[in-house]
Protein backbone atom coordinates (compact mmCIF):
# COMPACT_ATOMS: atom_id res chain seq x y z
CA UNK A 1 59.25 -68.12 131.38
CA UNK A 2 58.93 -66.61 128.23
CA UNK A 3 60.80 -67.26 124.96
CA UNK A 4 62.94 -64.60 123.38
CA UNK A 5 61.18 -63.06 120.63
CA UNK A 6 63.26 -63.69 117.12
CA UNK A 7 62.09 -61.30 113.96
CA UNK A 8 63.82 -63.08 110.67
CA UNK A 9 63.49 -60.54 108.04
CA UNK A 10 63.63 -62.75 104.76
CA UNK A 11 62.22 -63.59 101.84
CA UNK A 12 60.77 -66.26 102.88
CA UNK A 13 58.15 -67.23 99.91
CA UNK A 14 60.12 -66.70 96.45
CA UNK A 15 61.19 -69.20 94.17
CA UNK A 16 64.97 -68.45 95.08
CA UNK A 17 67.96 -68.94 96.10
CA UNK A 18 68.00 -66.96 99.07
CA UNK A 19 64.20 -67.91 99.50
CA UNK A 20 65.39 -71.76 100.03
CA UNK A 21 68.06 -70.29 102.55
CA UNK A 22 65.72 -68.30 104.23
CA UNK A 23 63.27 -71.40 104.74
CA UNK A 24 66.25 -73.61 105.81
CA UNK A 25 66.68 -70.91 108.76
CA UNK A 26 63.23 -70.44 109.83
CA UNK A 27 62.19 -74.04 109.84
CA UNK A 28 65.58 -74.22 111.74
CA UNK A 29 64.13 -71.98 114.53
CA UNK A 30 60.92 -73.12 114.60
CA UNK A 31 61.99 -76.56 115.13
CA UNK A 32 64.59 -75.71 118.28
CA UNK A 33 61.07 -74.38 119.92
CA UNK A 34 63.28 -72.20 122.17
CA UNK A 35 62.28 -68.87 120.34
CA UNK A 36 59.03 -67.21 119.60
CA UNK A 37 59.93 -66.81 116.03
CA UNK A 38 57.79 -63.95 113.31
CA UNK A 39 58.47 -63.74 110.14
CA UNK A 40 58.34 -60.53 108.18
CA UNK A 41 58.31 -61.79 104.78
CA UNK A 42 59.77 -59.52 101.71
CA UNK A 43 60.82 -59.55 97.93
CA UNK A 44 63.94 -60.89 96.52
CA UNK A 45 64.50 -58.57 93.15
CA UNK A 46 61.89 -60.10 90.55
CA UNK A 47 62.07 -63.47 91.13
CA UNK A 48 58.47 -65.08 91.56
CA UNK A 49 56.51 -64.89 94.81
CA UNK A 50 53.89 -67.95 96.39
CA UNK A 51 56.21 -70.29 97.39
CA UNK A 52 54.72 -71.13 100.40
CA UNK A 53 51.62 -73.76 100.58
CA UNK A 54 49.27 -74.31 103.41
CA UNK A 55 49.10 -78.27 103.04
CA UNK A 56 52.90 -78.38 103.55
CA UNK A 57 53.47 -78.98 107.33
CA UNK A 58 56.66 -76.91 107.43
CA UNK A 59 55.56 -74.45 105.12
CA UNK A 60 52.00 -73.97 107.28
CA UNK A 61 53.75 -73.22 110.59
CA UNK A 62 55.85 -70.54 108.47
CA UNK A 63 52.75 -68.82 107.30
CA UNK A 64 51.29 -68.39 110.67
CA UNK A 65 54.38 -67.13 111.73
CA UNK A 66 54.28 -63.92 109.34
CA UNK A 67 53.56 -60.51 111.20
CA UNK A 68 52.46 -57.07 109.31
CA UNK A 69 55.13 -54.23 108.84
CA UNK A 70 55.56 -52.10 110.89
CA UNK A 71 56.99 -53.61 114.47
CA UNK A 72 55.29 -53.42 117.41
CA UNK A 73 58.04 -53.93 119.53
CA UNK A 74 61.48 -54.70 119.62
CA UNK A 75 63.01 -58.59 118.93
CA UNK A 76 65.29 -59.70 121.08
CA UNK A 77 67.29 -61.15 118.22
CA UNK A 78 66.90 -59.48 115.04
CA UNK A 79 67.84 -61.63 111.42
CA UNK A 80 67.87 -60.60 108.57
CA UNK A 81 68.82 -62.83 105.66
CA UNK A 82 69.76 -60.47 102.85
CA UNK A 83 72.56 -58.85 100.58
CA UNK A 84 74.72 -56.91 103.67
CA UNK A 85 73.84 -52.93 101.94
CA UNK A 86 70.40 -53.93 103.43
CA UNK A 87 71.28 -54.65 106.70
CA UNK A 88 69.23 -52.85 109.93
CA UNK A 89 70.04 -53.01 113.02
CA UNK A 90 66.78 -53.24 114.64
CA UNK A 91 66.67 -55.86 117.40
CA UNK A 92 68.31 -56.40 120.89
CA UNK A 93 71.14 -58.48 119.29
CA UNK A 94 71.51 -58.12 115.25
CA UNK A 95 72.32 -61.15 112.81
CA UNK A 96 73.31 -60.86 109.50
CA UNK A 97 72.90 -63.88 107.04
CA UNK A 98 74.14 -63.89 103.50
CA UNK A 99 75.77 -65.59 100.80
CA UNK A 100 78.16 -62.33 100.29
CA UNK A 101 79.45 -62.04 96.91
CA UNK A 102 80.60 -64.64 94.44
CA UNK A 103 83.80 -62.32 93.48
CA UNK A 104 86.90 -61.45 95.58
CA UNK A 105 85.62 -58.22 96.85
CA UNK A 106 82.52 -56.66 98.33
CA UNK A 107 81.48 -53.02 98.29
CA UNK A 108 81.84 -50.00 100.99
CA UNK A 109 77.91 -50.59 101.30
CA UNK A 110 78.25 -54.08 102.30
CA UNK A 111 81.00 -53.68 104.81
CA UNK A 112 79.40 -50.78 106.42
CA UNK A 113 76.00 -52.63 106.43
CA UNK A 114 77.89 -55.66 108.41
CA UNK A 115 78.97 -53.53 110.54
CA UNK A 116 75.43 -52.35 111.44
CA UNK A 117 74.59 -55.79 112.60
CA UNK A 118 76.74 -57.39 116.13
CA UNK A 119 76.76 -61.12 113.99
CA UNK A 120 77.49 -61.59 110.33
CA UNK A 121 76.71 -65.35 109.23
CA UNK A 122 78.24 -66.45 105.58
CA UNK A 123 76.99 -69.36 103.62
CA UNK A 124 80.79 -70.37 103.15
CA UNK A 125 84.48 -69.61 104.18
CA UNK A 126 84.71 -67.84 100.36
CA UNK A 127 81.73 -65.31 101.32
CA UNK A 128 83.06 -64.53 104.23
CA UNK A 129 86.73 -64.15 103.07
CA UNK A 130 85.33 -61.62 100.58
CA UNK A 131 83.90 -59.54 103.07
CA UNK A 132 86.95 -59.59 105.36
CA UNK A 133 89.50 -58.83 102.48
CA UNK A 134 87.29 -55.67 101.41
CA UNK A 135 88.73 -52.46 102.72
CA UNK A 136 88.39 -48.96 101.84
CA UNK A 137 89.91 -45.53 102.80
CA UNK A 138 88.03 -43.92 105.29
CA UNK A 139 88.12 -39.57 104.10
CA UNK A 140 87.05 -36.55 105.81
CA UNK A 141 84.86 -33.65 103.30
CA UNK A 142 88.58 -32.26 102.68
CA UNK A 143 89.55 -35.52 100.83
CA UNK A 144 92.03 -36.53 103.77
CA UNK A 145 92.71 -39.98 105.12
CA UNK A 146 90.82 -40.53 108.44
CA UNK A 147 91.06 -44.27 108.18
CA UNK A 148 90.09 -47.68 107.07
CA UNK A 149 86.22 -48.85 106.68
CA UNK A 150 86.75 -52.57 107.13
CA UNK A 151 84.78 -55.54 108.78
CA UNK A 152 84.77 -55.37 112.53
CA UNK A 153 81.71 -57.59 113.78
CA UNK A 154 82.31 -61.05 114.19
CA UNK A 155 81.79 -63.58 111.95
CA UNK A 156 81.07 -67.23 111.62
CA UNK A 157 79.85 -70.06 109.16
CA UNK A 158 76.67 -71.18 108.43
CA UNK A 159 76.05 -73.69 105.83
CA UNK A 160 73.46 -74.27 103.79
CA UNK A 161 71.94 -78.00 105.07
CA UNK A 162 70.66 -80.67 102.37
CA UNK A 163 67.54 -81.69 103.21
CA UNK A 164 67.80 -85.28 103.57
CA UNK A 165 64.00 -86.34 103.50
CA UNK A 166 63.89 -84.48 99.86
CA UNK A 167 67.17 -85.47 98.55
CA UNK A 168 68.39 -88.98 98.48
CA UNK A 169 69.26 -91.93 96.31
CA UNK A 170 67.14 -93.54 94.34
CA UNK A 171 67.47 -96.79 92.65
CA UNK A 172 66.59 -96.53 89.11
CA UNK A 173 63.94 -99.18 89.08
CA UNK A 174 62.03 -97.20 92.22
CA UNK A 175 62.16 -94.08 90.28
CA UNK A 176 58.57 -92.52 89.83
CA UNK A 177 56.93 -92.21 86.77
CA UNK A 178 56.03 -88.70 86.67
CA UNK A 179 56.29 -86.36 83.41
CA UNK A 180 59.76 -85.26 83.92
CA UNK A 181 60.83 -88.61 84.28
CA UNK A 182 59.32 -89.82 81.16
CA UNK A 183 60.55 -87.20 78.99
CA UNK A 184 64.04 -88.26 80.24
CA UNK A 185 63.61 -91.74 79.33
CA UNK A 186 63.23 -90.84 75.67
CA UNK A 187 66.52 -89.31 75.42
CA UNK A 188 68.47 -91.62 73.24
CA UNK A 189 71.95 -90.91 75.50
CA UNK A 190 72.72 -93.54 78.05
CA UNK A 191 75.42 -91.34 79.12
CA UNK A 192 74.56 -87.29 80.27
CA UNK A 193 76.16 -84.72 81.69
CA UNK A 194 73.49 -82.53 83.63
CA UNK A 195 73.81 -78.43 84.36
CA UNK A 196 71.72 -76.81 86.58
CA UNK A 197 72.10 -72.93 87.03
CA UNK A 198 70.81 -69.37 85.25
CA UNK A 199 71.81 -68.55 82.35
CA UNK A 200 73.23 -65.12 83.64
CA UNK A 201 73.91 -61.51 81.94
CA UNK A 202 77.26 -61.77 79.85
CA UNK A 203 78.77 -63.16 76.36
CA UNK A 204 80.70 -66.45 76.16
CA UNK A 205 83.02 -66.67 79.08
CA UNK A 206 81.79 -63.34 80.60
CA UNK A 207 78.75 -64.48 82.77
CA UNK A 208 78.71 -65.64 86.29
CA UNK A 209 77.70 -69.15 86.12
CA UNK A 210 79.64 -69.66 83.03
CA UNK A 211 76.96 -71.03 81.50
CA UNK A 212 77.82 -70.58 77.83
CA UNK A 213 81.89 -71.18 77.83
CA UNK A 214 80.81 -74.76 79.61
CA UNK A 215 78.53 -75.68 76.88
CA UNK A 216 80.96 -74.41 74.50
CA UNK A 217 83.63 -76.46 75.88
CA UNK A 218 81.46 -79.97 76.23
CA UNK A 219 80.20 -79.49 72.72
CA UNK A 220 84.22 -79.23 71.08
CA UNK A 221 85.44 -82.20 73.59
CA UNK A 222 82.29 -84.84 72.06
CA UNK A 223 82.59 -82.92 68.40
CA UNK A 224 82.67 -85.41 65.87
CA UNK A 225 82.96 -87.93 68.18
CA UNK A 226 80.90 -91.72 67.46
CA UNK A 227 78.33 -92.40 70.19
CA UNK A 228 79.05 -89.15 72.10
CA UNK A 229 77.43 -88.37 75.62
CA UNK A 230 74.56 -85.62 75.82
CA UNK A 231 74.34 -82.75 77.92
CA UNK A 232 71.18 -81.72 80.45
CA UNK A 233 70.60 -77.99 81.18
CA UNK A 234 68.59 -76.89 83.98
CA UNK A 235 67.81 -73.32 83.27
CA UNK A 236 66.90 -69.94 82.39
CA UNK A 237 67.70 -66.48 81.97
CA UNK A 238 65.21 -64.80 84.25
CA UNK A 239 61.77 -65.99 85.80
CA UNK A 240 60.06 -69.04 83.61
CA UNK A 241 57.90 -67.79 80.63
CA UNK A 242 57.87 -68.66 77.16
CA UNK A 243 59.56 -65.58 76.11
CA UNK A 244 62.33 -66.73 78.18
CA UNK A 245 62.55 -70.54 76.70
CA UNK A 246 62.56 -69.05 73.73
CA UNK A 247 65.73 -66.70 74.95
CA UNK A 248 67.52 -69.71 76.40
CA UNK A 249 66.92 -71.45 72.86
CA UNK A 250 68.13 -68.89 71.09
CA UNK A 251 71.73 -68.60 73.15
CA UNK A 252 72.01 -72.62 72.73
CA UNK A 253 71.67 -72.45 68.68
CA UNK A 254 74.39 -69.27 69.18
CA UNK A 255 77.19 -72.07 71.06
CA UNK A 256 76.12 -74.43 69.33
CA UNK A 257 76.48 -72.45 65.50
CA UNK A 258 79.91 -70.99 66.69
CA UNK A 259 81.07 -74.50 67.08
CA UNK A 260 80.10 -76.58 64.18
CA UNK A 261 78.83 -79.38 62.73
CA UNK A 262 78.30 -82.80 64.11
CA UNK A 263 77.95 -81.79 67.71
CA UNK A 264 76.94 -83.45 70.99
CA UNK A 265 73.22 -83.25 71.33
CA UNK A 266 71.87 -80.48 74.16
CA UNK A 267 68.74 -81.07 76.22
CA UNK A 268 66.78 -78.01 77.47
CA UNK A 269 64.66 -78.68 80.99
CA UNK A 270 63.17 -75.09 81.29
CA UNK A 271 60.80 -73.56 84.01
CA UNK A 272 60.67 -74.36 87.44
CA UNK A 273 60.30 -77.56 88.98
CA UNK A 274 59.76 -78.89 92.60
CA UNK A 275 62.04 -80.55 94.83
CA UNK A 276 60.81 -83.83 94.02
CA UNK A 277 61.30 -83.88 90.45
CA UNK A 278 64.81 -81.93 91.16
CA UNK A 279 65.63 -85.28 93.27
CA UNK A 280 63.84 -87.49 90.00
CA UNK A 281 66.24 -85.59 88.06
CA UNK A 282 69.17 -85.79 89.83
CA UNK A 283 68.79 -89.67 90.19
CA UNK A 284 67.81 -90.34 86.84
CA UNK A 285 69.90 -93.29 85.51
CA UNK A 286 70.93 -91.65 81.48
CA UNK A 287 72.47 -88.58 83.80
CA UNK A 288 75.89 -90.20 85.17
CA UNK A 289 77.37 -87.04 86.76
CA UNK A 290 76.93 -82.98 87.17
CA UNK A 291 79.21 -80.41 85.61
CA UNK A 292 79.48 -76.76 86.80
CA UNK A 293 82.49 -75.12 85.94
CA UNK A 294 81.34 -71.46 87.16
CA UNK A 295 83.03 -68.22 88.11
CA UNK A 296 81.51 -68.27 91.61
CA UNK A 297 79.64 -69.49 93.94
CA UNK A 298 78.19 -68.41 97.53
CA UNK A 299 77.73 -71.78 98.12
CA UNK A 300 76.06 -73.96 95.27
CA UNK A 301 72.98 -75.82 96.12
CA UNK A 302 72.04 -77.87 93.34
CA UNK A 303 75.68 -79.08 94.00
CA UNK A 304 74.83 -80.02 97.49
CA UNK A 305 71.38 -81.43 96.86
CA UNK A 306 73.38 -83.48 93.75
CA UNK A 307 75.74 -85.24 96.06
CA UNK A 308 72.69 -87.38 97.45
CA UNK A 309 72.25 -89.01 94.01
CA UNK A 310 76.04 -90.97 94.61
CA UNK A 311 76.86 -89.41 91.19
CA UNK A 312 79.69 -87.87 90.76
CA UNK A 313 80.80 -84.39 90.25
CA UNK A 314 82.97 -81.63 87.73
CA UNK A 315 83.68 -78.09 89.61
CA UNK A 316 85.61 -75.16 89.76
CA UNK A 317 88.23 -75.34 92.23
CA UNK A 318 87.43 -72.18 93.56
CA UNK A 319 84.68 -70.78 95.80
CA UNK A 320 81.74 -71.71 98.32
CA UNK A 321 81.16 -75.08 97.11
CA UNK A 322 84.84 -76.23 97.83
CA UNK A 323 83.12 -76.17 101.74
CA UNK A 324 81.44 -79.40 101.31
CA UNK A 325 83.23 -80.74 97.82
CA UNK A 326 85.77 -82.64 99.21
CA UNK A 327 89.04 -82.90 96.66
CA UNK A 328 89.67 -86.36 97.76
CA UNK A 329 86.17 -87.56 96.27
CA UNK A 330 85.19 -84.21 93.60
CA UNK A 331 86.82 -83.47 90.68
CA UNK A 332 88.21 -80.26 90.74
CA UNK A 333 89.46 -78.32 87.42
CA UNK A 334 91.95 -75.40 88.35
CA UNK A 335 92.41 -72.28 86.46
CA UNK A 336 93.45 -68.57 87.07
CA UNK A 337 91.32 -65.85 88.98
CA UNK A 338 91.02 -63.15 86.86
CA UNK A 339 89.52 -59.40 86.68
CA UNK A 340 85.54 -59.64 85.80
CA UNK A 341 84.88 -58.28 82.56
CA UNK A 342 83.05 -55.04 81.96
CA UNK A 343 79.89 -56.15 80.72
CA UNK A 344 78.87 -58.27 83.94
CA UNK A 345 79.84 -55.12 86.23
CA UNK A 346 77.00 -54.22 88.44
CA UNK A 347 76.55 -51.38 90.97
CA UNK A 348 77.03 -52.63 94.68
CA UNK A 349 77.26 -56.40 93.25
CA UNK A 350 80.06 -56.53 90.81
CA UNK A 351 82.57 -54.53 91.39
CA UNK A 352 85.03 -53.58 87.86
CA UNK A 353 88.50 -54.40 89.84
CA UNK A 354 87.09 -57.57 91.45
CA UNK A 355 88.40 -60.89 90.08
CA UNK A 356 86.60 -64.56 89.86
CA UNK A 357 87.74 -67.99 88.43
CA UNK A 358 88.48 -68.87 84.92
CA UNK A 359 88.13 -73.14 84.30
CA UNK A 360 91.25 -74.21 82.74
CA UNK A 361 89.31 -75.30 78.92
CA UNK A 362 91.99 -78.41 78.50
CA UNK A 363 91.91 -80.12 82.23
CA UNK A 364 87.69 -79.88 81.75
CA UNK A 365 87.76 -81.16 78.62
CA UNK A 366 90.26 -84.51 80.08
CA UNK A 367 87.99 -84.83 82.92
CA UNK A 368 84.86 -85.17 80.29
CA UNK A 369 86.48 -87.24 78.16
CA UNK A 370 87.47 -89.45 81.28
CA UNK A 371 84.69 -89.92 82.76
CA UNK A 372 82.79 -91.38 79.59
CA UNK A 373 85.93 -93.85 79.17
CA UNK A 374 86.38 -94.49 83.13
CA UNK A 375 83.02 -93.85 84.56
CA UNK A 376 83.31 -97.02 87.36
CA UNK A 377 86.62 -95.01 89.40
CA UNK A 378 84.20 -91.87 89.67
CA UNK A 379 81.17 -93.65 90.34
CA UNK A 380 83.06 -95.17 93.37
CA UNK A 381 84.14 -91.62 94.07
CA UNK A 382 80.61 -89.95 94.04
CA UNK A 383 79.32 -92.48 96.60
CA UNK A 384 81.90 -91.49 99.10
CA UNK A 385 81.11 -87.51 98.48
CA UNK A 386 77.77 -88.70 98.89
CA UNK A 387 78.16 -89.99 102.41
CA UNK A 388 80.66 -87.62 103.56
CA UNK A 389 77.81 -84.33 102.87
CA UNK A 390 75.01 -86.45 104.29
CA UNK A 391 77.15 -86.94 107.15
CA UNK A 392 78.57 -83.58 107.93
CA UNK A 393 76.46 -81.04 105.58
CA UNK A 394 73.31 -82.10 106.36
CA UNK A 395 69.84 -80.00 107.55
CA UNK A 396 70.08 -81.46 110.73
CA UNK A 397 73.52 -79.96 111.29
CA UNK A 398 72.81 -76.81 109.87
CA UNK A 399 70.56 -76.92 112.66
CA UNK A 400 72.60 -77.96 115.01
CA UNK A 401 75.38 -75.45 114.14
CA UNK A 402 72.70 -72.29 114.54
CA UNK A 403 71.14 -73.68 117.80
CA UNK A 404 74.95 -73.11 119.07
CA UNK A 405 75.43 -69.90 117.22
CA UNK A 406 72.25 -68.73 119.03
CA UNK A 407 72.56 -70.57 122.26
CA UNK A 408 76.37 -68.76 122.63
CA UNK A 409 74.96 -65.02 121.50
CA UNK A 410 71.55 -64.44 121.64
CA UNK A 411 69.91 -62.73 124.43
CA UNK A 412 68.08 -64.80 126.97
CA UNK A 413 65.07 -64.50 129.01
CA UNK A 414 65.71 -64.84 132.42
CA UNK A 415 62.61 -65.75 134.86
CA UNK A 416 62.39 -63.82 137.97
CA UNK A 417 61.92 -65.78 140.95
CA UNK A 418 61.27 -63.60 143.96
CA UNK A 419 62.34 -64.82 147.64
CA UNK A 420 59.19 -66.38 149.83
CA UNK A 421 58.84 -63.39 152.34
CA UNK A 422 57.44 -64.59 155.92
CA UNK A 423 55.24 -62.60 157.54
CA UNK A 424 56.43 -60.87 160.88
CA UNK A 425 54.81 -59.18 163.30
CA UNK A 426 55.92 -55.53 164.44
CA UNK A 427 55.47 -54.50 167.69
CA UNK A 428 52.71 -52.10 168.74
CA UNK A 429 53.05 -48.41 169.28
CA UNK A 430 52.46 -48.39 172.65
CA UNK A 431 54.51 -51.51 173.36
């Protein structure tokens, strides 16, 4: 019997966020061995491209597995892991997967391109909610009401697994000596807070990730403050170069001069790195805990992969990540949700009456202070989180969760078993 053939339209060898998603789902397949799985690898925007390497095991079996453009027949099951506007319905059976939209509401384009598709799969319960809250009036060429463009496929969750065999704890004295590592140990700070995100288009309190109002707000909490902690940042404003350093330099000395004097001292780790030193980093013993206090998430990796250190963590309550951060072991900071402002609105992607989360600037600055004064309690804390994502946010049940998804909706091959005929005689003409 043959195996269905599965197309995943992704793409599958960029340095990127989706590219790590679209990886997760492909090694996914591949390891079920109940599909004949292609690839048809594409760009994501301009983030960089030669991810893939041929001494990687996984990453080998994924290179083999990319086919040419155009088809040369149809896939059974169809995915496409994308932003919905881009969604095709190509195969026998169609399967959307995407992180949404970080804000409250999606565009007409992205509702109309989930409904192309007979299976829309989210990254969280807050990128699907967006989607399902979106709808639009429907009008004829006279300008009259004909109806409502809303979501009508079906919809479902599918995480985003941490890979447990590249993420884990590390004790401090079994921690690798590589150059990352080193350059860490010179930091004077026994005590960091680490950030790892973009730096993302937008003034002080406009962008995204928040980049800039949360290094704004750690730098007034430790100002003038004896023996203050330090803060990591992990990241950049585009793809690495050293124009872009330079760029990410440049906005620091901008917080950083709007504050003051006598500040916090601010740690740059620019360009990217591989999952190995993300997991040195992460387990590093001068950083004691992550902070990310941003506007939105689809889902928040580095948050995920994080966990696996035992550290604990600072949020937003609001968004994808609040999935796998449990409140009972995270710290959460509330705040408002609030319009977007003008200069972050994008066509398709940002829409100017959608809303995202604002931190509350007090309740962030408590939890900072409190965790430098009562960093045992939250220790304890971040070694429960830790266990509770290994145990139910893991690859392996990412896995699990899609070979159900496609066991319960994908087309199946059935083999055609034709009944043993005996042989009979018929009688003769003349008989």
């Amino acid at each position: 019997m043959s195996k269905p053939f599965v197309v995943v339209s992704c793409p599958i060898d960029t340095f990127s966020g989706y590219g790590a998603r679209s990886r997760d789902v492909v090694k996914a397949l591949i390891n079920s061995e109940k599909y004949d799985v292609k690839i048809l690898s594409q760009r994501w925007g301009n983030t960089p491209y030669g991810f893939l390497k041929e001494d990687n095991e996984d990453e080998k079996k994924m290179i083999d597995a990319i086919i040419p453009s155009p088809l040369q027949r149809q896939p059974d099951v169809w995915i496409q892991i994308s932003v919905p506007d881009e969604f095709q319905k190509i195969g026998k059976f169609n399967i959307g997967i995407t992180a949404g939209i970080e804000t409250d509401l999606c565009d007409v384009r992205f509702i109309q391109g989930c409904n192309n598709m007979d299976l829309i799969l989210g990254s969280s319960n807050h990128s699907l909610l967006a989607l399902k809250n979106s709808k639009y009036e429907q009008k004829n060429k006279a300008g009259q009401k004909v109806g409502i463009i809303e979501l009508t496929t079906p919809t479902d969750v599918l995480f985003e697994g941490i890979d447990l065999e590249k993420y884990f704890h590390i004790e401090p004295k079994d921690l690798p000596k590589t150059e990352l590592v080193e350059s860490l140990d010179t930091i004077d700070e026994q005590f960091c807070f680490l950030y790892v995100g973009h730096w993302l288009r937008g003034a002080i309190g406009e962008d995204r990730k928040n980049t800039g109002l949360m290094l704004k707000t750690f730098l007034e909490t430790f100002k003038d403050k004896k023996n203050p902690p330090a803060l990591i940042m992990k990241t950049m404003t585009g793809p690495a170069s050293i124009m872009d350093r330079e760029e990410v330099f440049r906005k620091i000395a901008e917080v950083r001069k709007s504050v003051g004097d006598k500040l916090p001292n601010t740690y740059l780790i620019h360009g990217d790195i591989d999952d190995s030193d993300m997991n040195n980093l992460y387990n590093h013993p001068k950083v004691k805990a992550m902070i990310n206090l941003t506007k939105g998430e689809g889902y928040g990796r580095p948050l995920a992969e994080f966990t696996q250190s035992k550290k604990p963590i600072i949020a937003s309550n609001w968004s994808g990540h609040l999935d796998f951060l449990n409140a009972e072991f995270a710290s959460l900071v509330p705040g408002e949700v609030k319009p977007v402002h003008e200069s972050v609105v994008q066509d398709r992607l940002i829409l100017k009456e959608s809303k995202w989360f604002q931190f509350e600037i007090g309740f962030a600055q408590l939890l900072m202070k409190d965790y430098v004064n009562s960093y045992k309690g939250y220790k304890e804390k971040g070694k429960r989180l830790g266990y509770y994502c290994k145990t139910n946010f893991s690859f392996e049940k990412m896995q699990e969760k899609l070979e159900a998804i496609m066991d319960k909706n994908a087309p199946k091959k059935v083999e055609i078993k034709l009944p043993n005929i005996k042989k009979i005689s018929l009688p003769k003409k003349n008989d």
